[in-house]
Protein backbone atom coordinates (compact mmCIF):
# COMPACT_ATOMS: atom_id res chain seq x y z
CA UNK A 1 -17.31 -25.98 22.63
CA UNK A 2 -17.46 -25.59 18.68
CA UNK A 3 -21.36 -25.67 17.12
CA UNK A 4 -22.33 -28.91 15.85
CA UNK A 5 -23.20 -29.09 12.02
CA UNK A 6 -26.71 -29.24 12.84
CA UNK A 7 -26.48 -26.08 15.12
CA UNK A 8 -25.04 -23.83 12.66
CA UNK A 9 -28.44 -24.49 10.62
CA UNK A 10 -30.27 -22.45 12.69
CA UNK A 11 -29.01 -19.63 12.44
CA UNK A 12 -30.99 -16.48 11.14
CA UNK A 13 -29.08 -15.95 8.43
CA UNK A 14 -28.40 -19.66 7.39
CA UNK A 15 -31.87 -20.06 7.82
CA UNK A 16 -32.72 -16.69 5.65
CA UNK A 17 -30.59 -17.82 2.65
CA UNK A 18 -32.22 -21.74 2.75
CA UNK A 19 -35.71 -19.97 2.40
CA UNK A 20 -34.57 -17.79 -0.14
CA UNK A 21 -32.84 -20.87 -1.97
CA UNK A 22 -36.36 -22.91 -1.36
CA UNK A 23 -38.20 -20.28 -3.03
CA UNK A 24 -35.91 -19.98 -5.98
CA UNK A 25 -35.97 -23.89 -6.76
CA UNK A 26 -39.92 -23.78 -6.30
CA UNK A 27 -39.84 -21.05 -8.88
CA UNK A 28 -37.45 -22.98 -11.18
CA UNK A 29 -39.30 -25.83 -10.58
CA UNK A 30 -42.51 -24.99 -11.97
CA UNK A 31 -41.22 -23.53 -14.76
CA UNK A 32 -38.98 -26.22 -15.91
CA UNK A 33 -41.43 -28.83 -15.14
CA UNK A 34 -40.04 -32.19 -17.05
CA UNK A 35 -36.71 -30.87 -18.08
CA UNK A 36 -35.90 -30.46 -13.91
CA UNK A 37 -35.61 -34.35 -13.65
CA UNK A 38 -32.60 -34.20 -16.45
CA UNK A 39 -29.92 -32.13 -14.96
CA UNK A 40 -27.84 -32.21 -18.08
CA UNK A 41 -26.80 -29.37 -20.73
CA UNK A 42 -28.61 -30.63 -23.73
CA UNK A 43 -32.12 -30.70 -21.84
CA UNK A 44 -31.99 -26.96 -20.39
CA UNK A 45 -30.80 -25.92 -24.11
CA UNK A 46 -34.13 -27.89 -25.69
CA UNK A 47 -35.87 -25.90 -22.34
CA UNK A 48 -34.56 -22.64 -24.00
CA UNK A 49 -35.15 -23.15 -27.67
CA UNK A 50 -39.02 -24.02 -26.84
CA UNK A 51 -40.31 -20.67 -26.58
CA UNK A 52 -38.39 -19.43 -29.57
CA UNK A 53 -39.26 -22.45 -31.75
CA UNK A 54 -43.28 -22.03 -30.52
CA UNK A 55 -43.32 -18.69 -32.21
CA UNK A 56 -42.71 -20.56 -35.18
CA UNK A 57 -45.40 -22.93 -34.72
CA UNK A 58 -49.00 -22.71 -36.08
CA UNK A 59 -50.26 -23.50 -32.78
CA UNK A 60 -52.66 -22.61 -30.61
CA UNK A 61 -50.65 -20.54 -28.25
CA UNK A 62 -53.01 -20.24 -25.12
CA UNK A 63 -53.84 -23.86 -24.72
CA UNK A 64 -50.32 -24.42 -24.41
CA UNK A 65 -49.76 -21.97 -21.37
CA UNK A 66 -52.02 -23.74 -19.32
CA UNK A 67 -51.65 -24.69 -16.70
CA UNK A 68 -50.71 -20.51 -15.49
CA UNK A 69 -47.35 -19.97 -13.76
CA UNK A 70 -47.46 -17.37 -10.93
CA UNK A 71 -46.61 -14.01 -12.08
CA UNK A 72 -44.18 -12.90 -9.10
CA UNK A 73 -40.58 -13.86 -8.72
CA UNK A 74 -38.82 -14.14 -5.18
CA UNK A 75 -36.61 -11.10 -5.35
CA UNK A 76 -32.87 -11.60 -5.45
CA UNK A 77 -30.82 -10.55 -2.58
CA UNK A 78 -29.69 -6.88 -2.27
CA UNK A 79 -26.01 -6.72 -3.82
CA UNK A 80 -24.48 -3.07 -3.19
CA UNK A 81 -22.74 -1.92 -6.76
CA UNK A 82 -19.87 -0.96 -5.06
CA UNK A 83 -19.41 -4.50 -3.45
CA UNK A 84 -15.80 -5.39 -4.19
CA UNK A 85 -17.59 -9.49 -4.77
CA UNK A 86 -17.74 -9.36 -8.68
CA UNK A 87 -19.42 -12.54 -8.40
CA UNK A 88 -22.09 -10.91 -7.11
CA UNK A 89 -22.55 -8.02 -9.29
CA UNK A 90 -22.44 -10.72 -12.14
CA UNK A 91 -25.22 -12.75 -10.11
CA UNK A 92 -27.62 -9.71 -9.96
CA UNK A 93 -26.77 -8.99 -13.99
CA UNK A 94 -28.10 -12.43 -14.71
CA UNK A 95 -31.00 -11.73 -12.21
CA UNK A 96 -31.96 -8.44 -14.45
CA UNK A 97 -31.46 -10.49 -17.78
CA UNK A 98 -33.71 -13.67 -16.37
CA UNK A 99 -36.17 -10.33 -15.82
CA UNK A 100 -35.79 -8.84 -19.06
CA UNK A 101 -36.38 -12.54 -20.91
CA UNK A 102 -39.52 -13.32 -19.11
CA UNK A 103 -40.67 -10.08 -19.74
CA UNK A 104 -40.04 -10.20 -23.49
CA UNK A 105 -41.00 -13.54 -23.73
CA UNK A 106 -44.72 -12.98 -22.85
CA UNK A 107 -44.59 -9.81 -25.26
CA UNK A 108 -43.30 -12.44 -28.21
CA UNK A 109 -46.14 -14.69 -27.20
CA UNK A 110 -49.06 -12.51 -27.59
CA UNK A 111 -47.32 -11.29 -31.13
CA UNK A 112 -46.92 -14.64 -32.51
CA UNK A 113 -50.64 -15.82 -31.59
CA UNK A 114 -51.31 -12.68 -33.85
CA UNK A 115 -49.28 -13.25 -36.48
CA UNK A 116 -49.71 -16.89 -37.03
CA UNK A 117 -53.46 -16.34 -36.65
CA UNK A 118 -52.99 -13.92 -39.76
CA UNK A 119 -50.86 -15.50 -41.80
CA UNK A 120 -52.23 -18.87 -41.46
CA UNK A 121 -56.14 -18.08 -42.13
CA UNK A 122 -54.25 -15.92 -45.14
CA UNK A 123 -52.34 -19.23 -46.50
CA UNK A 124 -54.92 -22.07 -45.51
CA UNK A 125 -58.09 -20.27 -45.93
CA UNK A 126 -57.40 -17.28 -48.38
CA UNK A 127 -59.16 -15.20 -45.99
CA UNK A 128 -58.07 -13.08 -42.74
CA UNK A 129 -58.84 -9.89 -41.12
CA UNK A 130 -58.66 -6.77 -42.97
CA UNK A 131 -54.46 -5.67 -42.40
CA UNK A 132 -55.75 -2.59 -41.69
CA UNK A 133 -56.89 -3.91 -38.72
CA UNK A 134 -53.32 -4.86 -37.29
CA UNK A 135 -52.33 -1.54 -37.48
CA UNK A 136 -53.39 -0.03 -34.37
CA UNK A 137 -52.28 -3.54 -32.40
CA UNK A 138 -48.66 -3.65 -33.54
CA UNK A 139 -48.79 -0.50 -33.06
CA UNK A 140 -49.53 -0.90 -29.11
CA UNK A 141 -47.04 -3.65 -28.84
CA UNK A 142 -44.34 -1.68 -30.62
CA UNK A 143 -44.87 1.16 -27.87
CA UNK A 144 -44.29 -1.80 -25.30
CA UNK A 145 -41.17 -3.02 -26.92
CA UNK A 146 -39.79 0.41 -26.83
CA UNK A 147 -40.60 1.14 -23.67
CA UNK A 148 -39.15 -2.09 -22.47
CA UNK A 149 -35.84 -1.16 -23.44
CA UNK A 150 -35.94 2.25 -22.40
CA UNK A 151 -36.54 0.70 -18.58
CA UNK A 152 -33.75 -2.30 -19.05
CA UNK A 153 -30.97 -1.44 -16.56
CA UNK A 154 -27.10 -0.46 -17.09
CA UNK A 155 -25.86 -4.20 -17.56
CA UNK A 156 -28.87 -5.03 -19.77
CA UNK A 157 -29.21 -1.84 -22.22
CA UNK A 158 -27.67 -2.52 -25.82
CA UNK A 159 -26.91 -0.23 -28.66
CA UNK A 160 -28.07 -0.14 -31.97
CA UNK A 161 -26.51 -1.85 -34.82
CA UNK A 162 -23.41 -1.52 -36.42
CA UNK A 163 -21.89 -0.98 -33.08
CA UNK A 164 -21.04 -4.39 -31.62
CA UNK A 165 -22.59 -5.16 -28.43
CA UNK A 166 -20.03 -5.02 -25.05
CA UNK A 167 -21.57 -8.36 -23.33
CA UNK A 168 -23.34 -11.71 -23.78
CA UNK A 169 -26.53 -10.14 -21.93
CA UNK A 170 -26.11 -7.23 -24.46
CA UNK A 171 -26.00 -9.86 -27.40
CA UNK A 172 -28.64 -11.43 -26.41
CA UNK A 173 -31.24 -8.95 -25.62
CA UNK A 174 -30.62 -7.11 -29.10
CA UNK A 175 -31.09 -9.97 -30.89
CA UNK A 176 -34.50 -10.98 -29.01
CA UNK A 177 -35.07 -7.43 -29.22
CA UNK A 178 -35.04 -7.15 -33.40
CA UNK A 179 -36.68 -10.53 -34.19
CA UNK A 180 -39.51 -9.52 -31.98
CA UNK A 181 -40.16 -6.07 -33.87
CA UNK A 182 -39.56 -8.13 -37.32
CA UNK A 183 -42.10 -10.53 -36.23
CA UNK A 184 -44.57 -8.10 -35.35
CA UNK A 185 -44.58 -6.33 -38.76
CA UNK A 186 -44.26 -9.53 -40.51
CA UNK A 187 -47.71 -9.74 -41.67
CA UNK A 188 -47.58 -6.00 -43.20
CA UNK A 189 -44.13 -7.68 -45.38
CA UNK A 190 -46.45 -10.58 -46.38
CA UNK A 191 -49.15 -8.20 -47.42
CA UNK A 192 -47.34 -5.88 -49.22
CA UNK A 193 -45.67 -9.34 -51.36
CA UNK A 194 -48.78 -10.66 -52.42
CA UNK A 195 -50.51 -7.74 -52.92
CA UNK A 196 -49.23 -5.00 -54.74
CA UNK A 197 -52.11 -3.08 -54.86
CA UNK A 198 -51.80 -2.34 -50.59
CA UNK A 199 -52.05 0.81 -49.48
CA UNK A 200 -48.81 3.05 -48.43
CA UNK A 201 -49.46 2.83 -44.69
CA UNK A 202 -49.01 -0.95 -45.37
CA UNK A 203 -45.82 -0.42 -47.73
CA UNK A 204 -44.36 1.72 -44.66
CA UNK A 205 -44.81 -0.83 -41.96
CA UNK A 206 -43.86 -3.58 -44.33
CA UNK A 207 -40.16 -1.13 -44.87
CA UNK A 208 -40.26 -0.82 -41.22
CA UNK A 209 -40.29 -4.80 -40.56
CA UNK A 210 -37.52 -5.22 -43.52
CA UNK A 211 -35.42 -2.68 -41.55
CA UNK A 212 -35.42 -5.03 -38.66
CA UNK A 213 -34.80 -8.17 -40.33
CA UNK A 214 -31.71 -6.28 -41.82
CA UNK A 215 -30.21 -5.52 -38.00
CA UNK A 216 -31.13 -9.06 -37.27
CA UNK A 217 -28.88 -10.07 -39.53
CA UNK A 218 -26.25 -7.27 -39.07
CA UNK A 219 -26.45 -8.12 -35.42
CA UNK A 220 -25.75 -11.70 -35.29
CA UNK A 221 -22.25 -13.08 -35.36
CA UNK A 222 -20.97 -15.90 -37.87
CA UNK A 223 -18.62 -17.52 -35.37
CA UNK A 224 -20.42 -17.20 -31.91
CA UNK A 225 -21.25 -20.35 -30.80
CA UNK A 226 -24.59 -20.43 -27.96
CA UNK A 227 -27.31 -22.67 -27.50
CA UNK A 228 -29.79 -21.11 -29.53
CA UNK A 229 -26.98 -20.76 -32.80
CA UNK A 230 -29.55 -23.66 -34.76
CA UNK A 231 -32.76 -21.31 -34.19
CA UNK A 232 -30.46 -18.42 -35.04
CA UNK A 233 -29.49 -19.94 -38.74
CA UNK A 234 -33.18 -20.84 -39.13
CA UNK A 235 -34.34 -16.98 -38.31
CA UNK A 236 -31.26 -15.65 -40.90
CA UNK A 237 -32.34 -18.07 -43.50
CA UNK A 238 -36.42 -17.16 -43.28
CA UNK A 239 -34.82 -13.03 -43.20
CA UNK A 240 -32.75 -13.40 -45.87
CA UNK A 241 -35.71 -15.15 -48.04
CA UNK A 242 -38.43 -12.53 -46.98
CA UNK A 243 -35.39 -9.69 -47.96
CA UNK A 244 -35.08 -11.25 -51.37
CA UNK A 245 -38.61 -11.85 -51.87
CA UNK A 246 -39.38 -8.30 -51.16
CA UNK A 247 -36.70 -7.05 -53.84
CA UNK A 248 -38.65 -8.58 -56.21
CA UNK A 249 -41.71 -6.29 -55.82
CA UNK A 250 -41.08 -2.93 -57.46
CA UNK A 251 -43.07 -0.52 -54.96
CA UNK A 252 -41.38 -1.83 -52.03
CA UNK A 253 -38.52 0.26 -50.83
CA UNK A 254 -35.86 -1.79 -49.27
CA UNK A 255 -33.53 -0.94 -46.92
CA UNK A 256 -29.98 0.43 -47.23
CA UNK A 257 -27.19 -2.76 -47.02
CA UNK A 258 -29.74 -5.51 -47.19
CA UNK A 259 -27.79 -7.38 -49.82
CA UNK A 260 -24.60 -7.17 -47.65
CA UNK A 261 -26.70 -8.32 -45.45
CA UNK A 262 -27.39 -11.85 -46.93
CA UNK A 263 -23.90 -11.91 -48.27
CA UNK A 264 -23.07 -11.81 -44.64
CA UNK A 265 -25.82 -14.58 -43.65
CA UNK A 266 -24.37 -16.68 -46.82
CA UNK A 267 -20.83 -16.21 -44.97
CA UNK A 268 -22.82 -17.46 -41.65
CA UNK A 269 -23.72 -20.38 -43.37
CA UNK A 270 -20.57 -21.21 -44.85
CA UNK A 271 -18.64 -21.02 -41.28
CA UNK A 272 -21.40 -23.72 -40.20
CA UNK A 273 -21.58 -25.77 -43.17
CA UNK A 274 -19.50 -29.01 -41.49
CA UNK A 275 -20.42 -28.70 -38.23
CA UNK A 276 -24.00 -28.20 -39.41
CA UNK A 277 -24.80 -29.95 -43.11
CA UNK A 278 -28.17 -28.34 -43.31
CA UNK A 279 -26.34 -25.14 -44.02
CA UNK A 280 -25.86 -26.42 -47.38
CA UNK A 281 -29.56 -26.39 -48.26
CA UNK A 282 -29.59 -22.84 -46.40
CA UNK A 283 -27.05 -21.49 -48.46
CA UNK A 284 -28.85 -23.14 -52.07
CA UNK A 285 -32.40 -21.87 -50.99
CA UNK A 286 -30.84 -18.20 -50.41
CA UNK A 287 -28.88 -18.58 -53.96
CA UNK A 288 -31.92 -19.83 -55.93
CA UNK A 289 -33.72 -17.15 -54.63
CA UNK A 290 -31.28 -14.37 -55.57
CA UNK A 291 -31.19 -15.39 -58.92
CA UNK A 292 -34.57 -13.41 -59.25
CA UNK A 293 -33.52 -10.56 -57.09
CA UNK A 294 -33.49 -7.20 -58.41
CA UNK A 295 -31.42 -3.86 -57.09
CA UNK A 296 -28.29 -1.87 -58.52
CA UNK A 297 -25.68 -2.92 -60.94
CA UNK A 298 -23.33 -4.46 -58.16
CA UNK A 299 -26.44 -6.50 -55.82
CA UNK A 300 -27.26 -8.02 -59.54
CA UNK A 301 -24.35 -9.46 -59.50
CA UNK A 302 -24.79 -13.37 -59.12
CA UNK A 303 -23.94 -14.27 -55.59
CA UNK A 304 -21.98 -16.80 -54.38
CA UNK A 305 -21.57 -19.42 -51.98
């Protein structure tokens, strides 16, 4: 006599893989919150582009964490490398990148609470801690940011820029991956603008978070389309403006290629410009600003859009 549907639920394994499913929709669950009852593309995209926008924000970071999430994850189920399922090997390569963006995530968190903190007692208040004091703090979470990608496993690991990353996890990691280490020495860039007179160890770290910028936008493609592409034009417009802004101070050094660079953003926004109007204004804020730009004979040249 064949098992009944209801039979075949109980056994081990059927029942191992429900539990396992249970646990993973409990952890999805509490992290999607709202956006769970909405099973549609546009509200998991808005889900995505929170944390990124929120780093944006002048907001008080920690009140909006609460309540806690749980800081363990169910683990995923073993999957041998040499399984001939390809399906699976994919499945645990998106389990390691879900790790990797959580993991990054609350790194980016604690650095934009700093940073905004900074930069917005600096701008509303004309007052802030000494920059000298940030030193020794980026400093810490620079060694974390290293060290994160020196752990990430074989499907995750990316190269450096100019050469092109092999996958989407790849892409995506190395772009996280330079607008965190920008954002981190963003206050040393801001510094060194508005006050000529900063020391060298400043000037240095401000270089450092130019450099970064620069791979940002060497990294990111002009005709990739993803669900974070709008906060990706936002982050090439604000790099492009802090690039040129920094030109303009004569004891800054800047880095090798940055005007390519924004000629490559300024391409970027071209590609966009229909789909995506705003692109427009992008492309005549980055223009405007260029205008005052200095470097050699052929970035004086008046650029174009």
């Amino acid at each position: 006599m064949g098992q009944s549907p209801g039979s075949s639920l109980e056994t081990p394994s059927r029942l191992e893989r429900l539990k396992l499913g249970y646990c993973y929709f409990a952890a999805a669950e509490k992290r999607l919150g709202a956006a769970i009852s909405r099973v549609d593309t546009l509200s998991l995209q808005c889900l995505c582009l929170a944390g990124e926008i929120l780093a944006e924000m002048p907001l008080g970071i920690p009140a909006l964490r609460d309540p806690p999430s749980q800081d363990s994850y169910p683990p995923p189920q073993h999957v041998a490398r040499d399984d001939p399922n390809k399906w699976a090997s994919s499945e645990e390569d998106s389990w390691f990148f879900l790790l990797s963006e959580i993991t990054l995530r609350r790194i980016t968190d604690q650095v934009a609470e700093i940073v905004t903190k900074y930069i917005d007692s600096k701008i509303r208040y004309q007052q802030a801690q000494r920059i000298e004091g940030l030193m020794p703090i980026v400093a810490e979470f620079e060694d974390q940011v290293e060290t994160f990608r020196q752990l990430l496993p074989e499907a995750i690991t990316f190269p450096d820029v100019p050469e092109p990353a092999s996958t989407e996890w790849q892409q995506y990691s190395r772009g996280r991956y330079y607008r965190l280490l920008e954002l981190m020495h963003r206050p040393f860039v801001f510094t060194a603008i508005h006050e000529p007179s900063c020391s060298l160890a400043v000037q240095a770290l401000a270089k450092k978070g130019l450099e970064n910028g620069l791979k940002y936008l060497q990294h990111s493609q002009a005709n990739q389309r993803h669900h974070g592409l709008w906060l990706q034009l936002r982050n090439q417009l604000r790099i492009a403006s802090l690039l040129l802004a920094a030109s303009t101070i004569p004891h800054l050094t800047m880095p090798e290629g940055w005007y390519a660079g924004i000629s490559k953003t300024l391409a970027t926004f071209d590609y966009w410009s229909l789909e995506f109007p705003s692109c427009k204004s992008y492309a005549d804020v980055i223009l405007a600003l260029s205008a005052s730009s200095s470097g050699t004979a052929e970035e004086q040249t008046p650029m174009s859009y």
